[in-house]
N, C-alpha and C. Protein backbone atom coordinates (compact mmCIF):
# COMPACT_ATOMS: atom_id res chain seq x y z
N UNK A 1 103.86 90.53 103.78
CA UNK A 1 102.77 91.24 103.10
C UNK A 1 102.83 92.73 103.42
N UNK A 2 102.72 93.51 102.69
CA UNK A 2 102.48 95.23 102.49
C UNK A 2 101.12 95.07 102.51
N UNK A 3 100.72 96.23 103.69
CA UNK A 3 99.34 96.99 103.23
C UNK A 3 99.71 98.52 102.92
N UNK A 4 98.34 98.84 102.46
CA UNK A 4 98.79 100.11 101.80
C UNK A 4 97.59 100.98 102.37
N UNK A 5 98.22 102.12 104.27
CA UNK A 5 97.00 101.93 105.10
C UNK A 5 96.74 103.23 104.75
N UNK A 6 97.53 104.11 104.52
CA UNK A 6 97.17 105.97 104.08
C UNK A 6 97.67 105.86 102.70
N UNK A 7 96.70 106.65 101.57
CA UNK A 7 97.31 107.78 100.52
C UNK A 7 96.73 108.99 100.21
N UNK A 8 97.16 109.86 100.14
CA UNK A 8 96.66 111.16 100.06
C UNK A 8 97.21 112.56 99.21
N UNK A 9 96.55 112.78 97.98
CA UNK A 9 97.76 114.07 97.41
C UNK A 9 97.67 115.35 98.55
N UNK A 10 98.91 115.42 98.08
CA UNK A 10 99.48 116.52 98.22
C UNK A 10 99.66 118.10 97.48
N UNK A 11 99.74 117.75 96.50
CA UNK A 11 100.07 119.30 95.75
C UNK A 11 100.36 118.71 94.28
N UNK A 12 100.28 120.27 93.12
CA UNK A 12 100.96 119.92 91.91
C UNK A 12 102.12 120.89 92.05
N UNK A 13 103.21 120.55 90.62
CA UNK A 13 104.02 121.96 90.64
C UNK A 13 104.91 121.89 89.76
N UNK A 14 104.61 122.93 88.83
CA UNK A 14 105.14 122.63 87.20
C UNK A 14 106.91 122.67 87.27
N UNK A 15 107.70 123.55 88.06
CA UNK A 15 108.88 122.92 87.72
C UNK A 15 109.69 122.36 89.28
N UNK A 16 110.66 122.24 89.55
CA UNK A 16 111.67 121.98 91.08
C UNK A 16 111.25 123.01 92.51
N UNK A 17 111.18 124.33 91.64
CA UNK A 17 111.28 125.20 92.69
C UNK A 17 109.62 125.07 93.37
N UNK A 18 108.92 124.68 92.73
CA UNK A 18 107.39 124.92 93.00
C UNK A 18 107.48 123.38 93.95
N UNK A 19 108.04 122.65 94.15
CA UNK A 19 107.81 121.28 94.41
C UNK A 19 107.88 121.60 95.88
N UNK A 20 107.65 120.33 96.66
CA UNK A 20 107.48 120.41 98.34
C UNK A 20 108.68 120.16 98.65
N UNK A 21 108.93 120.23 99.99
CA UNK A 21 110.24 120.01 100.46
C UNK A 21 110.79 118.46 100.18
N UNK A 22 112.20 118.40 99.87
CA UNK A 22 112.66 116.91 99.64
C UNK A 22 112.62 116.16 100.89
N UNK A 23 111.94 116.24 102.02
CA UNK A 23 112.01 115.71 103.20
C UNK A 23 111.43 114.36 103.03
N UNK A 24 110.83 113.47 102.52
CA UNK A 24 110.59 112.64 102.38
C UNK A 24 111.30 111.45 101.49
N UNK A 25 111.35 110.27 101.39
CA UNK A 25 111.86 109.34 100.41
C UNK A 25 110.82 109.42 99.43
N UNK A 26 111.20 109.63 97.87
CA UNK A 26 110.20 108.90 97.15
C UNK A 26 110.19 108.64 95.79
N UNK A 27 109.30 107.86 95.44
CA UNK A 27 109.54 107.03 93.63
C UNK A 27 108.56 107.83 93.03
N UNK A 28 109.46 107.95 91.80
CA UNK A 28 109.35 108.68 90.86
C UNK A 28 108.44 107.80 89.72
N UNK A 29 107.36 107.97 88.90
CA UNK A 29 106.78 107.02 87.80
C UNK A 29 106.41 107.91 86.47
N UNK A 30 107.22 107.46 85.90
CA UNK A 30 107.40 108.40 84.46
C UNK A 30 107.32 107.03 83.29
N UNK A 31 106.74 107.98 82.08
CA UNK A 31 106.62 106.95 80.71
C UNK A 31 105.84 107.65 79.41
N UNK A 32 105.94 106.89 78.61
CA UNK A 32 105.22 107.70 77.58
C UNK A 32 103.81 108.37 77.78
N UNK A 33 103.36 109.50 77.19
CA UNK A 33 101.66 109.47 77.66
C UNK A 33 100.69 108.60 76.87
N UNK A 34 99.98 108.13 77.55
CA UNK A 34 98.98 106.98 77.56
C UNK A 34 99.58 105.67 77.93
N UNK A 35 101.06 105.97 78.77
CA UNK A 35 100.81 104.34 79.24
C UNK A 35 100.64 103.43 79.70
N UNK A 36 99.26 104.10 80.79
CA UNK A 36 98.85 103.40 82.01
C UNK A 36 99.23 103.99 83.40
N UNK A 37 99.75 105.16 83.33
CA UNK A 37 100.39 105.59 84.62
C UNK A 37 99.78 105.75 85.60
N UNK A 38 98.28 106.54 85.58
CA UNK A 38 97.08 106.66 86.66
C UNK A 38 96.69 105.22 86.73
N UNK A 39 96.34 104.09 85.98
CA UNK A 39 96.23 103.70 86.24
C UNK A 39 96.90 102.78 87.27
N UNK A 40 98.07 102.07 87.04
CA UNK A 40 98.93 101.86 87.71
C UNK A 40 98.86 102.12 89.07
N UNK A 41 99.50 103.35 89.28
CA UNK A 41 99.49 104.31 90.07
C UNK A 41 98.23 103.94 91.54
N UNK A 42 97.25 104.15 90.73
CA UNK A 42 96.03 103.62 91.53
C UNK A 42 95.60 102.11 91.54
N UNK A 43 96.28 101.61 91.34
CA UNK A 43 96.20 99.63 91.68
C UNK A 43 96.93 99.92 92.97
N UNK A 44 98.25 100.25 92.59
CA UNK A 44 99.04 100.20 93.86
C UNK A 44 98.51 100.65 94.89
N UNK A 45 98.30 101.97 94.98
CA UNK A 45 98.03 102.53 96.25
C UNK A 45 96.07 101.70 96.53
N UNK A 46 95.67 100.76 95.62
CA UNK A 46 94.52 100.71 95.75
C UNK A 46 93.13 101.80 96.25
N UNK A 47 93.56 102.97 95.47
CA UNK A 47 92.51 103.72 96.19
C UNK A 47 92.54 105.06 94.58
N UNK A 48 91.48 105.42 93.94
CA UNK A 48 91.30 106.71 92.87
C UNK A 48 92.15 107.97 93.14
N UNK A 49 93.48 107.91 93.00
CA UNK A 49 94.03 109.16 93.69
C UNK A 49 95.08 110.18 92.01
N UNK A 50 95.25 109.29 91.33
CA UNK A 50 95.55 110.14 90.00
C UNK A 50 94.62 109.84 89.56
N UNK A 51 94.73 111.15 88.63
CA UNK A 51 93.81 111.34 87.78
C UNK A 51 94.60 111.43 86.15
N UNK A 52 93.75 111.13 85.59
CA UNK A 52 94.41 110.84 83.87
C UNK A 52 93.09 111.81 82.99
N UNK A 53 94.38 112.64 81.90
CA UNK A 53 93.82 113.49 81.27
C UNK A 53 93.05 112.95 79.85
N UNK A 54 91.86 113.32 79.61
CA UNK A 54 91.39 112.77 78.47
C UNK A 54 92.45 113.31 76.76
N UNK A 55 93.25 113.96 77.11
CA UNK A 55 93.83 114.16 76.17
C UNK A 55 95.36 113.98 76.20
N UNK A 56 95.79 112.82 75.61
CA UNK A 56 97.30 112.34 76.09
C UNK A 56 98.07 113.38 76.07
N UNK A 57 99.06 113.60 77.08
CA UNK A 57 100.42 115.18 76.74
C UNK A 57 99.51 115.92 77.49
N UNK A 58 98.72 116.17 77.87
CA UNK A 58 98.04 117.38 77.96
C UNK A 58 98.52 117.82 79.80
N UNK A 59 98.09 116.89 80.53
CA UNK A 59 98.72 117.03 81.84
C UNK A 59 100.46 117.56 81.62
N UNK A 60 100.47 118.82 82.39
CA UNK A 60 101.67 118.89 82.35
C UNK A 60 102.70 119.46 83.82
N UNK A 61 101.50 119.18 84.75
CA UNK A 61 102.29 119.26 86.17
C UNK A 61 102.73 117.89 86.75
N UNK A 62 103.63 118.25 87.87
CA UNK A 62 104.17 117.11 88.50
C UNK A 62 103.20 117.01 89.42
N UNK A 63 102.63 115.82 90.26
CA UNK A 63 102.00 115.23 91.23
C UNK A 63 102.41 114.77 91.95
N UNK A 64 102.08 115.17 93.23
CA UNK A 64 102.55 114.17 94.36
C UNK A 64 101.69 113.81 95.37
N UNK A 65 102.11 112.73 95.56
CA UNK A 65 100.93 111.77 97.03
C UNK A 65 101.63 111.19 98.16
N UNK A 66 101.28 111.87 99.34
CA UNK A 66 102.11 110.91 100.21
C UNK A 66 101.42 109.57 100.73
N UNK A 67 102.62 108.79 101.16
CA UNK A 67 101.73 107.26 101.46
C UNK A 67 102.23 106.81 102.47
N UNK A 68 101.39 105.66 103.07
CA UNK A 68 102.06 105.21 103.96
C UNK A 68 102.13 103.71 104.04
N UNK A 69 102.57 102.62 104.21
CA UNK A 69 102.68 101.57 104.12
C UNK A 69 103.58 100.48 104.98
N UNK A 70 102.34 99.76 105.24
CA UNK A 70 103.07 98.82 106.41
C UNK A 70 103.43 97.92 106.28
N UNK A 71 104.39 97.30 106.22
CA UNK A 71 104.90 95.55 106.44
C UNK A 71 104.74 94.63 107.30
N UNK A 72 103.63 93.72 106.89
CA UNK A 72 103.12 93.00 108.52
C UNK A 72 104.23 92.06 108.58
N UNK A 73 104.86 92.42 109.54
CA UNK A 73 105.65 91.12 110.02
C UNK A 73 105.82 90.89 111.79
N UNK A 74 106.30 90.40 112.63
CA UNK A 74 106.15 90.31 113.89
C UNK A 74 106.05 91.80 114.42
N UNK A 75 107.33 92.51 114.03
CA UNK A 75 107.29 93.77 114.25
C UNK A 75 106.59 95.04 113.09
N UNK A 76 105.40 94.64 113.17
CA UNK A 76 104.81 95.69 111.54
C UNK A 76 105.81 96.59 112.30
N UNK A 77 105.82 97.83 111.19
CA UNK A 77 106.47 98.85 111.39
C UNK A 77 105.59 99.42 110.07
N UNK A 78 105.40 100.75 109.81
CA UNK A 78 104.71 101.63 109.33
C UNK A 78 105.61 102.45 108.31
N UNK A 79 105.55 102.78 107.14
CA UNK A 79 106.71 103.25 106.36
C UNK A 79 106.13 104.46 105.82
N UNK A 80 106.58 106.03 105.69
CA UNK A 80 105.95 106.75 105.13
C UNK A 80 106.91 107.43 103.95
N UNK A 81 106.67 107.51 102.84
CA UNK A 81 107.41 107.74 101.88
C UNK A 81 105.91 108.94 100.95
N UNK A 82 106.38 109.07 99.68
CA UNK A 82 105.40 109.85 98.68
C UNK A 82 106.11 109.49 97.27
N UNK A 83 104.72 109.27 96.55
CA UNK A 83 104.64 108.77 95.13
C UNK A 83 104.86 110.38 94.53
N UNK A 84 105.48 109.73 93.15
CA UNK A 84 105.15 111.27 92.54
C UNK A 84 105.15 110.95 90.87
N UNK A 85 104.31 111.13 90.38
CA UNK A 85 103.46 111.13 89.04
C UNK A 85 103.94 112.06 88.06
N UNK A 86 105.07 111.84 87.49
CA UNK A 86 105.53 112.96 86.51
C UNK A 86 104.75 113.10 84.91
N UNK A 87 104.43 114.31 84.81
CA UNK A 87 103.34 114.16 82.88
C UNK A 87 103.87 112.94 82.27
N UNK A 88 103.59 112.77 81.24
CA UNK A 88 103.47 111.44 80.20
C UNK A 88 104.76 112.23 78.89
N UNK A 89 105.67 111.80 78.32
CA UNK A 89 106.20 112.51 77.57
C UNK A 89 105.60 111.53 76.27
N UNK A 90 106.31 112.32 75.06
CA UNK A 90 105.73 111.58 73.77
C UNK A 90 105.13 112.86 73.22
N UNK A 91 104.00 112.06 72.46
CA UNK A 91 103.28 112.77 71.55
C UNK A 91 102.06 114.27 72.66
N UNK A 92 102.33 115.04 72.83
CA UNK A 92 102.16 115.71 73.66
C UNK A 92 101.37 117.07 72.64
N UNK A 93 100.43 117.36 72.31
CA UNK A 93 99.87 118.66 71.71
C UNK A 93 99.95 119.93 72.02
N UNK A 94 101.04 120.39 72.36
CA UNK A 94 101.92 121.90 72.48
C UNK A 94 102.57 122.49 71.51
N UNK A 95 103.15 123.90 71.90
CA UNK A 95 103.29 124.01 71.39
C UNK A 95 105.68 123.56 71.41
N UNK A 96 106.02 123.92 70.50
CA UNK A 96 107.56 123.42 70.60
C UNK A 96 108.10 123.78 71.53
N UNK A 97 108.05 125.22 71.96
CA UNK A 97 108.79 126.18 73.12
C UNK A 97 107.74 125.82 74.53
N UNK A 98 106.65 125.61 74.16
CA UNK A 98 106.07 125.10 75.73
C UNK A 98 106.59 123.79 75.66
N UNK A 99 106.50 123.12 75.04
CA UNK A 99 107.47 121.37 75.49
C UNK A 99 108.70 121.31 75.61
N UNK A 100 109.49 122.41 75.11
CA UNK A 100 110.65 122.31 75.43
C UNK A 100 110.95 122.89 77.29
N UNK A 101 110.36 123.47 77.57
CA UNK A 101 110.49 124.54 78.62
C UNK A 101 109.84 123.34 79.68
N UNK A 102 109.02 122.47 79.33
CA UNK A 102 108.19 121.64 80.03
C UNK A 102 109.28 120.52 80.04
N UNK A 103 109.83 119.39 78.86
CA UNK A 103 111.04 118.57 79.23
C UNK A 103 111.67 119.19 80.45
N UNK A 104 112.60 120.64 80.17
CA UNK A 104 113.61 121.04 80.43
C UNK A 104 113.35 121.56 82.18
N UNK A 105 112.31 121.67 82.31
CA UNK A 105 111.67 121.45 83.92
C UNK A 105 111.73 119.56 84.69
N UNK A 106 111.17 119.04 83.50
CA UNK A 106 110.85 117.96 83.68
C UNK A 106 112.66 116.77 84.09
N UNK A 107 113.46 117.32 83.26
CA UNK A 107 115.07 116.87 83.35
C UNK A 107 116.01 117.52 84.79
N UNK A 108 115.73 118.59 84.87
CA UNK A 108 115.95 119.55 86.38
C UNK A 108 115.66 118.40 87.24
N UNK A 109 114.16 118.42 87.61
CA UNK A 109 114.14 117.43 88.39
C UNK A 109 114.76 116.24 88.59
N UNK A 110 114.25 115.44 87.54
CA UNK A 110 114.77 113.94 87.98
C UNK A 110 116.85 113.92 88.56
N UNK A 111 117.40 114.97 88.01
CA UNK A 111 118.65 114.74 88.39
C UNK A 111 119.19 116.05 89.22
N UNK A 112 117.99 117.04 89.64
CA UNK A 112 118.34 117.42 91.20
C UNK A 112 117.66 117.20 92.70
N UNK A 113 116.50 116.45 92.28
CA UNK A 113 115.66 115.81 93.18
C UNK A 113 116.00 114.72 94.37
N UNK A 114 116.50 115.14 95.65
CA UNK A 114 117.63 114.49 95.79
C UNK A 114 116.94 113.33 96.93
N UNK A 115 116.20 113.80 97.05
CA UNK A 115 114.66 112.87 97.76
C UNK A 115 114.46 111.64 96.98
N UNK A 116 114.59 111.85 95.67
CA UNK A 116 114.19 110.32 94.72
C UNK A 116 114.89 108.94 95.39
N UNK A 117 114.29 108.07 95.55
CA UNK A 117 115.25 106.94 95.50
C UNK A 117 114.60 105.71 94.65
N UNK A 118 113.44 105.54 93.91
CA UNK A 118 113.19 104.92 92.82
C UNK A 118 112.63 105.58 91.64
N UNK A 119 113.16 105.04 90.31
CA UNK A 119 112.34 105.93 89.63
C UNK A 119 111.97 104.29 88.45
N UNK A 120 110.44 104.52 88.69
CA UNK A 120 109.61 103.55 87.81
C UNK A 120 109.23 103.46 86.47
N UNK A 121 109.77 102.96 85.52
CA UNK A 121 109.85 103.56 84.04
C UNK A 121 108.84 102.74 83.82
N UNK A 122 107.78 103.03 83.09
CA UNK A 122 106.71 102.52 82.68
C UNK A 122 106.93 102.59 81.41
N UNK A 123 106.81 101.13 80.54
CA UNK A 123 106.18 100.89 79.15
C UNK A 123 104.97 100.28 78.57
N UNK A 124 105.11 101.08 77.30
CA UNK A 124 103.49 99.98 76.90
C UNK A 124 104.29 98.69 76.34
N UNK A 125 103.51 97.48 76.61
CA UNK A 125 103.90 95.84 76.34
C UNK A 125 103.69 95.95 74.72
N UNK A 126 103.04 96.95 74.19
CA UNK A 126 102.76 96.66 72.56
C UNK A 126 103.77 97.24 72.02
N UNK A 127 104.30 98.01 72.48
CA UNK A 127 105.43 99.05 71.55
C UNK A 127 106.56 98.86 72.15
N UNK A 128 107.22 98.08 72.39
CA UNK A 128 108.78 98.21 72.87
C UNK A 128 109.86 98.40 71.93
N UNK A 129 110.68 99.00 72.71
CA UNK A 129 111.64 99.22 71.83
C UNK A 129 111.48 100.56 71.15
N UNK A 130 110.95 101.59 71.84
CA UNK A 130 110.86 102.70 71.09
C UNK A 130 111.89 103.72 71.08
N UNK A 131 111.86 104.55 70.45
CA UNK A 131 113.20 105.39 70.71
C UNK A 131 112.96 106.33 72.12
N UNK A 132 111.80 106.92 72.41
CA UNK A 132 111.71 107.58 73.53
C UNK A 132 111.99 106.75 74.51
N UNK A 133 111.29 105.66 74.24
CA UNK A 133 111.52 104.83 75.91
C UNK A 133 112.88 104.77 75.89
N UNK A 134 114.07 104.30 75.08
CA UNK A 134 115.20 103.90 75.11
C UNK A 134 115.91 105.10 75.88
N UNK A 135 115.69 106.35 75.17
CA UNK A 135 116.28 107.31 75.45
C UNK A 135 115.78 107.40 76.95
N UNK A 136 114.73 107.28 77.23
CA UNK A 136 114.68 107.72 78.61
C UNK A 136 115.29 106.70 80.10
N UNK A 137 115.53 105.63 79.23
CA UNK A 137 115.68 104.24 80.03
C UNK A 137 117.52 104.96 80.22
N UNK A 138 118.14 105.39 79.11
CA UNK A 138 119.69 105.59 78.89
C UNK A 138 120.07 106.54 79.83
N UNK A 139 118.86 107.73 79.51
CA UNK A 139 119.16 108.96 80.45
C UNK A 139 119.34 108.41 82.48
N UNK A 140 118.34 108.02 82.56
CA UNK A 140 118.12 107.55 84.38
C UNK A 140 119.23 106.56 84.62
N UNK A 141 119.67 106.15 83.57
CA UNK A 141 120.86 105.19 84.56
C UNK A 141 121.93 106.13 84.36
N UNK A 142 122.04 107.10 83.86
CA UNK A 142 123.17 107.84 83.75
C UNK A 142 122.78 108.95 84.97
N UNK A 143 121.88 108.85 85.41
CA UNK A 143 121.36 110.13 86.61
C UNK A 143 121.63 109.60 87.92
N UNK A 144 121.28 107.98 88.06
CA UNK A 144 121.01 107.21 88.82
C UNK A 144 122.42 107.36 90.13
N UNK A 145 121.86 107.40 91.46
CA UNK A 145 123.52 107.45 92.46
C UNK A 145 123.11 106.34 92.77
N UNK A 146 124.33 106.07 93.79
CA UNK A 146 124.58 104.85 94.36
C UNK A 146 123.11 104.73 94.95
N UNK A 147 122.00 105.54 95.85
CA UNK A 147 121.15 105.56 96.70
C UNK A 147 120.11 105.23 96.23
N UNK A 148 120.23 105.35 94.74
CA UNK A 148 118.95 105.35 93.58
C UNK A 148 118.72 103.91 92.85
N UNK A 149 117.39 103.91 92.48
CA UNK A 149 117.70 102.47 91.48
C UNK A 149 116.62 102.69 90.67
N UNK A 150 116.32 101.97 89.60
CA UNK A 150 115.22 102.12 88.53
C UNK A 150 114.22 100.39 87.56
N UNK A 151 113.05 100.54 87.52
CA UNK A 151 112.13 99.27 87.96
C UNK A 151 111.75 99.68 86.76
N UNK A 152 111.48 99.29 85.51
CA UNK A 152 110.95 98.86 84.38
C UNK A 152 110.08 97.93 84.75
N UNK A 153 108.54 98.17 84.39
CA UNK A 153 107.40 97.65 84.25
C UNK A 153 106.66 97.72 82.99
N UNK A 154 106.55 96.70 82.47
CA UNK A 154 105.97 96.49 81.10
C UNK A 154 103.99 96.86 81.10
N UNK A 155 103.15 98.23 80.54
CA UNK A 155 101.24 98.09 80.78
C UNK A 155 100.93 97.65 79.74
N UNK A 156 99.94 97.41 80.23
CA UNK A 156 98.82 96.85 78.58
C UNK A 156 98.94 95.24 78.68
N UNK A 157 99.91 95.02 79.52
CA UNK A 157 99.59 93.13 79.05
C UNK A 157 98.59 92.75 78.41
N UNK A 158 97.81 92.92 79.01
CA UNK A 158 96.26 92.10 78.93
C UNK A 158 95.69 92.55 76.90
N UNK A 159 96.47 93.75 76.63
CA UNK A 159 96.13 94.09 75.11
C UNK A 159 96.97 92.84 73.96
N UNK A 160 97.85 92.18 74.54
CA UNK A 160 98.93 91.39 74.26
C UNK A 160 97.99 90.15 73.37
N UNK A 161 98.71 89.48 72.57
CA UNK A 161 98.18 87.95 71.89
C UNK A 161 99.02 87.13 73.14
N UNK A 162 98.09 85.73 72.91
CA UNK A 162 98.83 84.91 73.96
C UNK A 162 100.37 84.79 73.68
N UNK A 163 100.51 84.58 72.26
CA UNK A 163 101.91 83.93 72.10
C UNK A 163 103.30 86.00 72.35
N UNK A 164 102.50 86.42 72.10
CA UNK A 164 103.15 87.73 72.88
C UNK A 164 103.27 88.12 74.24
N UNK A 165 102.58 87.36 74.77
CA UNK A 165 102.61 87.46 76.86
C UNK A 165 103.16 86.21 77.13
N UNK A 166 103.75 85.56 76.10
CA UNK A 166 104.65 84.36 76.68
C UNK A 166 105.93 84.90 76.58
N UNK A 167 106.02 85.25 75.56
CA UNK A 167 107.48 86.22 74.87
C UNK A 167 107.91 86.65 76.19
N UNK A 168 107.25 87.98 76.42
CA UNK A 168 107.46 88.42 77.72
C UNK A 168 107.59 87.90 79.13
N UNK A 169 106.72 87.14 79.34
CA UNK A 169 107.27 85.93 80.25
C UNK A 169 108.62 85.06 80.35
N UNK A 170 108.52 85.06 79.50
CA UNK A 170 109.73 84.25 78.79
C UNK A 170 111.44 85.30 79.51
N UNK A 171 111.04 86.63 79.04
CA UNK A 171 112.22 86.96 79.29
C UNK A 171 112.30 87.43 80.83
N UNK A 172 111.12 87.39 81.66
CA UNK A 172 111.55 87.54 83.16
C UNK A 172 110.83 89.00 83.06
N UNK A 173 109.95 89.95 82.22
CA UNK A 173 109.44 91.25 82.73
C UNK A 173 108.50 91.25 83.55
N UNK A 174 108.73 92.39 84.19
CA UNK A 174 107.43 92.83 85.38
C UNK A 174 106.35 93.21 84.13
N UNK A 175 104.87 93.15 84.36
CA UNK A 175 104.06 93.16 83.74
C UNK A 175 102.88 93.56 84.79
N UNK A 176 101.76 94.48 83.81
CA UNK A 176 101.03 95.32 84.45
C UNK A 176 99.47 95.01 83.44
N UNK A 177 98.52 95.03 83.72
CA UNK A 177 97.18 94.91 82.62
C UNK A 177 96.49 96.24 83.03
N UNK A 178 95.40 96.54 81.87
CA UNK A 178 95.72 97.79 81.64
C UNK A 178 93.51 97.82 82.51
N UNK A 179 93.75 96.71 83.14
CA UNK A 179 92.12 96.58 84.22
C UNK A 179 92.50 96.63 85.33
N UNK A 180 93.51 97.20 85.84
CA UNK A 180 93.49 97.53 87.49
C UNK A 180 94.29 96.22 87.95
N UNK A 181 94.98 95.43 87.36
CA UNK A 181 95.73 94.51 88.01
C UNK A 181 96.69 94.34 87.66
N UNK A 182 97.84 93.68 88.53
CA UNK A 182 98.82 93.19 87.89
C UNK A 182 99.75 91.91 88.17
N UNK A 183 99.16 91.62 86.86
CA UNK A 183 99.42 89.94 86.52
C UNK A 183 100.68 89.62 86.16
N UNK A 184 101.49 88.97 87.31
CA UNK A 184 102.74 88.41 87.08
C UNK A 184 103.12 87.46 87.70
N UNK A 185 103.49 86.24 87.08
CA UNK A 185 103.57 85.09 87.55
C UNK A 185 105.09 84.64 88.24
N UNK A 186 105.77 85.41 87.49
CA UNK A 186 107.00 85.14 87.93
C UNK A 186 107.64 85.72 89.53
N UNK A 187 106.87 87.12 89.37
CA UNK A 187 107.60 88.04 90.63
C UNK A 187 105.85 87.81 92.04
N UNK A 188 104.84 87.35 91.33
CA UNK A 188 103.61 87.18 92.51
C UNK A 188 103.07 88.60 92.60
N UNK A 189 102.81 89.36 91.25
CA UNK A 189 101.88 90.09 91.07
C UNK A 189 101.67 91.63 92.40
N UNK A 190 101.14 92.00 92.74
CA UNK A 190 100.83 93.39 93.26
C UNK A 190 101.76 93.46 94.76
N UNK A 191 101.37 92.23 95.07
CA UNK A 191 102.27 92.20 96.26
C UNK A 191 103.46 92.22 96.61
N UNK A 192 104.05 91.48 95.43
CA UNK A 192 105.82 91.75 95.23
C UNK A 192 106.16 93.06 94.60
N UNK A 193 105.08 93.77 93.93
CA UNK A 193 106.13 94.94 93.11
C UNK A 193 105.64 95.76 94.52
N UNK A 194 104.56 95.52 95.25
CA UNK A 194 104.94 96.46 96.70
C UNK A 194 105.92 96.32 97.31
N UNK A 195 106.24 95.07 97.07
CA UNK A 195 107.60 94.91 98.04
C UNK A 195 108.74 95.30 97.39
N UNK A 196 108.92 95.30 96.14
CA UNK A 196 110.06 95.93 95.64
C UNK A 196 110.20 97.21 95.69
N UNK A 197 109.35 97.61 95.57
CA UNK A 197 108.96 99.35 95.70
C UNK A 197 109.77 99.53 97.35
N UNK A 198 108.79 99.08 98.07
CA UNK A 198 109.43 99.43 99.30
C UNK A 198 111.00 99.18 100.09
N UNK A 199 111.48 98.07 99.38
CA UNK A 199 112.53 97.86 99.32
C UNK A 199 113.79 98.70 98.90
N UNK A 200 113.14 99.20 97.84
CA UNK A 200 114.11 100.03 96.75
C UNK A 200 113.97 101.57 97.51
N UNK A 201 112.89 102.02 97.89
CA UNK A 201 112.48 103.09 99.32
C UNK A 201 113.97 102.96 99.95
N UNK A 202 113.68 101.83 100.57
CA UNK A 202 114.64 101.86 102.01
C UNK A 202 115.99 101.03 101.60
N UNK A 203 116.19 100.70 100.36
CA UNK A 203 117.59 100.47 100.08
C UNK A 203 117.95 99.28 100.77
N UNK A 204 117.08 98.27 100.40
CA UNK A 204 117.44 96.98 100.64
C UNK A 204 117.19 96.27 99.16
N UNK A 205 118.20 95.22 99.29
CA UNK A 205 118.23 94.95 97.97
C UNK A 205 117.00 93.31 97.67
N UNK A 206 116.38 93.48 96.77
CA UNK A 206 115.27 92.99 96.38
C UNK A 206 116.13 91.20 95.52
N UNK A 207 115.26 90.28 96.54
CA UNK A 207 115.62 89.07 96.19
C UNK A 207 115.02 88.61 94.75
């Protein structure tokens, strides 16, 4: 079992150079905007620590939180790593040259950030298969080093028809509901994607 005993932000910072030192390990959670990312975000760490903009696109700094998290086992041991909350891409209300300048900050990072060692692609369960997500799913494994790995999580379950959350079941996805939980039968829900998370942290490979 993971507890999840500190989280706390840290800072924003619109491109690499503004960011904190890479001294820490940490996962990256990027996806379209609106698709659950604060929320998410805050199941895990169980505690209100992103915040989500009432206007999708509109957030356009990077976030970061450091955390800390323990693994009770004979020997707990205490793990300190930091989350980091990248804007929502998609339909974004800018203007062309501010979104371009904003991607083109946003791409810097993920493939000079050398601190990353997960990066969490978030989708919505209603829209798959989109061209952004694809593209962005294509780009990170092409960024991805040996040290790195990347966790596709399906939000919105809970918006799903039954015979559409079987589908998904069906094929083995991680799955997220879009009420603060996350319901997955296959992998054991909040507790295992902590453990994969932390796993993928410290570069052990996830059963």
């Amino acid at each position: 079992m993971i507890i999840a005993k500190e989280s706390k932000f840290v800072t924003s910072a619109r491109n690499l150079a503004g960011c904190p030192p890479p001294d820490m390990m940490e996962v990256v959670f990027l996806g379209r905007s609106n698709v659950g990312k604060s929320t998410f975000i805050n199941t895990i760490l169980e505690k209100n620590l992103a915040k989500s903009s009432s206007t999708p696109g509109k957030t356009q700094l990077i976030n970061f939180f450091n955390v800390v998290w323990e693994r009770k086992t004979e020997n707990s041991q205490s793990i300190p790593f930091r989350f980091v909350d990248l804007p929502g891409f998609g339909y974004a209300k800018v203007s062309k040259e501010t979104k371009k300048d904003w991607e083109s900050n946003l791409w810097n990072f993920l493939n000079h950030r050398t601190s990353i060692k997960l990066f969490v692609h978030l989708i919505d369960a209603r829209h798959i298969g989109l061209q952004s997500d694809e593209y962005v799913c294509e780009i990170i494994q092409k960024l991805l080093r040996p040290d790195q790995k990347m966790l596709s999580i399906y939000t919105k379950f809970d918006k799903l028809n039954k015979n559409e959350q079987h589908k998904l079941y069906q094929k083995g996805k991680l799955v997220a509901s879009n009420n603060d939980k996350i319901i997955d039968k296959k992998y054991g829900g909040k507790d295992k994607i902590r453990e994969m998370i932390l796993d993928s942290v410290l570069g052990i490979e996830t059963n």
